[in-house]
Protein backbone atom coordinates (compact mmCIF):
# COMPACT_ATOMS: atom_id res chain seq x y z
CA UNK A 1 12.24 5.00 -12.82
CA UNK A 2 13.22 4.76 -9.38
CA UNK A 3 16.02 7.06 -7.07
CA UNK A 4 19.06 5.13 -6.35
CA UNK A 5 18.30 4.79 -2.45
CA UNK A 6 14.97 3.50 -2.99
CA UNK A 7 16.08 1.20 -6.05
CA UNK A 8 16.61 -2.39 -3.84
CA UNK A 9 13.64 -1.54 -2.05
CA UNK A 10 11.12 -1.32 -4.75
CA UNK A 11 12.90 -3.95 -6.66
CA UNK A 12 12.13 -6.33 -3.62
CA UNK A 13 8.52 -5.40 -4.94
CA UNK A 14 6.24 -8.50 -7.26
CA UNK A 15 4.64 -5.48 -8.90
CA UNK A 16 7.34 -3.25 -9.24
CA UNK A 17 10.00 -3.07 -11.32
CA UNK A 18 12.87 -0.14 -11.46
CA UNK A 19 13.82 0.44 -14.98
CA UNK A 20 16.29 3.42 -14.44
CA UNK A 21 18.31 5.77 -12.36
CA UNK A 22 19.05 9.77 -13.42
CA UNK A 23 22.29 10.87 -11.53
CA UNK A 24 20.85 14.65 -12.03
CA UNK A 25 17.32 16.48 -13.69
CA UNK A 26 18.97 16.39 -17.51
CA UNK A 27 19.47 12.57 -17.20
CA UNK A 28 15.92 12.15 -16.05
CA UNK A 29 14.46 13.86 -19.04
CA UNK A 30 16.42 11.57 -21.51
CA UNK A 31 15.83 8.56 -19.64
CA UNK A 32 12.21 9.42 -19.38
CA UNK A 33 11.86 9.84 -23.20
CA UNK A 34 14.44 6.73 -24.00
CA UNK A 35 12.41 4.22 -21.05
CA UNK A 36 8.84 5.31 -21.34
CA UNK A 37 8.13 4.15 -17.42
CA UNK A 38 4.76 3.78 -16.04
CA UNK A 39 5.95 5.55 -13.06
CA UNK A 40 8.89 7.49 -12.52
CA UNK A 41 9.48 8.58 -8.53
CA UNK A 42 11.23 12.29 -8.80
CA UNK A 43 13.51 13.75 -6.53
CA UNK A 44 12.37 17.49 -6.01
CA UNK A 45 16.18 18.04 -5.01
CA UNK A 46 18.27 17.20 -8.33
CA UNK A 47 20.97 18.90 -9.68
CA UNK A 48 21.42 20.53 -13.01
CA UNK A 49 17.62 20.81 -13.54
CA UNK A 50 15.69 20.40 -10.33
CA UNK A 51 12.75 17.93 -9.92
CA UNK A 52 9.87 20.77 -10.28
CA UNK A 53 11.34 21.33 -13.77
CA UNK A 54 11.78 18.44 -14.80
CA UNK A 55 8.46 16.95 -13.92
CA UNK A 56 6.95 20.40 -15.86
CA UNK A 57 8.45 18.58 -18.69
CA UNK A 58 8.29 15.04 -18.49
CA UNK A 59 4.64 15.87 -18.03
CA UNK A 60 4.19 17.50 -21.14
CA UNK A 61 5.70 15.22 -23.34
CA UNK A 62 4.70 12.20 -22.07
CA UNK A 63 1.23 13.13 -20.76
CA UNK A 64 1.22 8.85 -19.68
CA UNK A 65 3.66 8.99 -16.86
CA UNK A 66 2.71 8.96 -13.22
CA UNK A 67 5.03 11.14 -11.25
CA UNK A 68 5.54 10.58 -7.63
CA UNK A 69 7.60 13.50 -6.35
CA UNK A 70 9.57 13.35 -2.88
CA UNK A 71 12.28 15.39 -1.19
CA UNK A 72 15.12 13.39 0.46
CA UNK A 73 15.74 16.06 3.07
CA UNK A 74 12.08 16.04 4.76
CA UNK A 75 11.78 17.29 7.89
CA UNK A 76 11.65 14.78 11.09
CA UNK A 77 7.34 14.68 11.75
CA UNK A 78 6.36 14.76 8.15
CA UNK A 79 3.23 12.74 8.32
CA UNK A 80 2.27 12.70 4.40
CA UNK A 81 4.28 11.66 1.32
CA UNK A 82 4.13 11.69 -2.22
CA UNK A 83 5.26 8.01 -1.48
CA UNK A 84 5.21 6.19 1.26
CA UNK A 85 7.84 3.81 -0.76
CA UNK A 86 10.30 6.70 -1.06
CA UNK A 87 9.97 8.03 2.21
CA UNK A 88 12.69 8.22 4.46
CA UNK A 89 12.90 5.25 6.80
CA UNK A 90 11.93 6.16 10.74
CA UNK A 91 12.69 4.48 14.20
CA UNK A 92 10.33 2.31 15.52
CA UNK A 93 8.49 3.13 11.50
CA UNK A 94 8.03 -0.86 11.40
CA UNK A 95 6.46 -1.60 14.84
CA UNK A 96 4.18 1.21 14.57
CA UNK A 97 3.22 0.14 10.99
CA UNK A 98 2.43 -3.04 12.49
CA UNK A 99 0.52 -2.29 15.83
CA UNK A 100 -1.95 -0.03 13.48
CA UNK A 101 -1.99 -3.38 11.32
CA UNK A 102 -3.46 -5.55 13.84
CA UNK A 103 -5.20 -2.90 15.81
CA UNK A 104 -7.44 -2.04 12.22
CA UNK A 105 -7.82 -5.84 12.47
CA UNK A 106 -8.88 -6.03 16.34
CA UNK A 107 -11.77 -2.89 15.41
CA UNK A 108 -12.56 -4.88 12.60
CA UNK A 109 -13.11 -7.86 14.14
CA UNK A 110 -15.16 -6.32 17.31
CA UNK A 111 -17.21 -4.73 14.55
CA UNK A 112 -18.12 -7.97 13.30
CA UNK A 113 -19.46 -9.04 16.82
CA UNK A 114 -21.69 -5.57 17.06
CA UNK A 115 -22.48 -6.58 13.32
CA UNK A 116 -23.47 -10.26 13.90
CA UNK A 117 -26.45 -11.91 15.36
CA UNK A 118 -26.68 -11.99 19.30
CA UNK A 119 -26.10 -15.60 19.57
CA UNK A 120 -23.64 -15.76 16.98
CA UNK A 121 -20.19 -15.87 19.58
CA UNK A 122 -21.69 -18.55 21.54
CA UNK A 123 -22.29 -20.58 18.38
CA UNK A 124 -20.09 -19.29 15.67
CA UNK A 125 -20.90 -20.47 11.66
CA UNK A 126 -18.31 -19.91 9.26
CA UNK A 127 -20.36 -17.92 6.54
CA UNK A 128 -20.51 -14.48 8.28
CA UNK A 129 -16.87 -14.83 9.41
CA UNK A 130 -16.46 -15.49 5.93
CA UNK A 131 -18.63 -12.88 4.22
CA UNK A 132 -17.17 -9.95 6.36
CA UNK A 133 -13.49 -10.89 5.45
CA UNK A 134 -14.18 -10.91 1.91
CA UNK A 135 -15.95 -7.59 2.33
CA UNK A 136 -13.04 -6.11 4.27
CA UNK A 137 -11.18 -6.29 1.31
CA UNK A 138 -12.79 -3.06 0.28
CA UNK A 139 -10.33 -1.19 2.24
CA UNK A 140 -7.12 -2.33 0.66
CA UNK A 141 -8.45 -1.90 -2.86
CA UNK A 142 -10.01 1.28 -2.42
CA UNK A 143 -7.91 3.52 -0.10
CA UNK A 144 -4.67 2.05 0.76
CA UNK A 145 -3.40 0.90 -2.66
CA UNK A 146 -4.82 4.47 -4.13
CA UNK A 147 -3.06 6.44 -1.10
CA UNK A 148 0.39 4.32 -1.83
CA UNK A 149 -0.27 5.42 -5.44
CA UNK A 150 -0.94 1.75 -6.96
CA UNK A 151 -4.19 3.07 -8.09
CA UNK A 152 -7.97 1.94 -7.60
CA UNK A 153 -7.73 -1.79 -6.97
CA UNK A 154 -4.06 -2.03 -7.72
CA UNK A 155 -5.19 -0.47 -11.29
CA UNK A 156 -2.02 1.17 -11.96
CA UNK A 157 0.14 -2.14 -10.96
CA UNK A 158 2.02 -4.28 -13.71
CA UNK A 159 0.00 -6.73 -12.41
CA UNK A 160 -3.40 -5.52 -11.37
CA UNK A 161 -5.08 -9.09 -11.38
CA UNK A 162 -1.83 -10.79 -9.60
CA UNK A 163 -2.35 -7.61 -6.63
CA UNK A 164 -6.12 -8.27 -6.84
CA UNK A 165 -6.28 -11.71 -6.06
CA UNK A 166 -3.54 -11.60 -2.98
CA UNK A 167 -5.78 -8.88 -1.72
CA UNK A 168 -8.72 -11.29 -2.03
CA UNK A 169 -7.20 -13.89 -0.05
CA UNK A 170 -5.33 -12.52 2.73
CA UNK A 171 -9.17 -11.01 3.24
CA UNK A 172 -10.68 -14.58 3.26
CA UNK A 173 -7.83 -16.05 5.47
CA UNK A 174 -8.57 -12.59 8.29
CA UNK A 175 -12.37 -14.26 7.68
CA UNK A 176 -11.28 -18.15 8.25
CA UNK A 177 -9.68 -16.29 11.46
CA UNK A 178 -12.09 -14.55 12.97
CA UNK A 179 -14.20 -17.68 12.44
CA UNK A 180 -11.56 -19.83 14.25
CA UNK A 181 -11.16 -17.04 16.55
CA UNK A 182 -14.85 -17.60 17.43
CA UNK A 183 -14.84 -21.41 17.65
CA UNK A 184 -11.97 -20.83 20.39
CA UNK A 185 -14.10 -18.51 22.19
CA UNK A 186 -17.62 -20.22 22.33
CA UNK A 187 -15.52 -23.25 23.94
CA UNK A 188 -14.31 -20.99 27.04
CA UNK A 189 -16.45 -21.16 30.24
CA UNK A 190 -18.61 -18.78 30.80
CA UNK A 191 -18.31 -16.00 33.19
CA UNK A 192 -22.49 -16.11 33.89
């Protein structure tokens, strides 16, 4: 189940798909019972019945539903959600998002060089690159697809092996990188 403003966005999703919209908290009971969704995202703010309510009930009767609860009218500086999906979109949200992307990947990568042998910059082999990009994969599985609510290792995904395996290579390409990354450095002069 997914709230109307968030609908095309989830929908845009490979893992997700929205199976319903409740105008109000009575629809979302029925269409809970008629749908049976995996997940169903809950506005805390509906009418008739509000969202508390209803997910009081859609919890008791079907005990199988994940509910992700959100308010629309958050105020500005809320730094946790219920779902980062739902959330309300912020300026700049995207280039931030991105700068703590690639500056995880910059730590990660001078970890690797305090990790490695001594010698290893100046002559670079693929297999440790390698190694520690697989076992950066670790942090996708187990604590951002959990915190976005896709479960341990994309467990609660409709397609846990499909999320599993994208996870697994994106890692192995950031290893083939800092490998390449490597090979480019070791041919620079150097500064001794």
């Amino acid at each position: 189940m997914g709230h109307v403003g968030q609908a095309g966005f989830l929908n845009k999703a490979a893992y997700i798909r929205v199976v319903g919209h409740a105008a109000d908290g009575r629809e979302a009971i029925e269409l809970a019972a008629k749908l049976e969704p995996d997940v169903f995202l809950m506005d805390i703010d509906m009418p008739a019945v509000n969202g508390s309510e209803v997910t009081r009930v859609i919890h008791r009767n079907h005990r199988h539903i994940r509910i992700l609860g959100l308010s629309m009218d958050a105020d500005e500086g809320t730094f946790f959600h219920s779902s980062i999906a739902a959330a309300t979109p912020r300026r700049f949200e995207c280039a931030v998002g991105w700068f703590a992307h690639y500056t995880i990947g910059i730590v990660l990568a001078i970890v690797l060089l305090a990790l490695a042998p001594g010698d290893w910059l100046a002559r670079p082999t693929v297999l440790p690159a390698l190694l520690y990009g697989i076992g950066t994969v670790s942090f996708p599985l187990f604590v951002l697809q959990p915190s976005l609510g896709l479960g341990i290792a994309s467990s609660k995904t409709p397609k846990p092996s499909q999320a599993r395996l994208k996870s697994f290579v994106t890692h192995v390409v950031f290893g083939v990188g800092l490998y390449l990354c490597a090979v480019a450095l070791s041919h620079l002069p150097s500064a001794a």
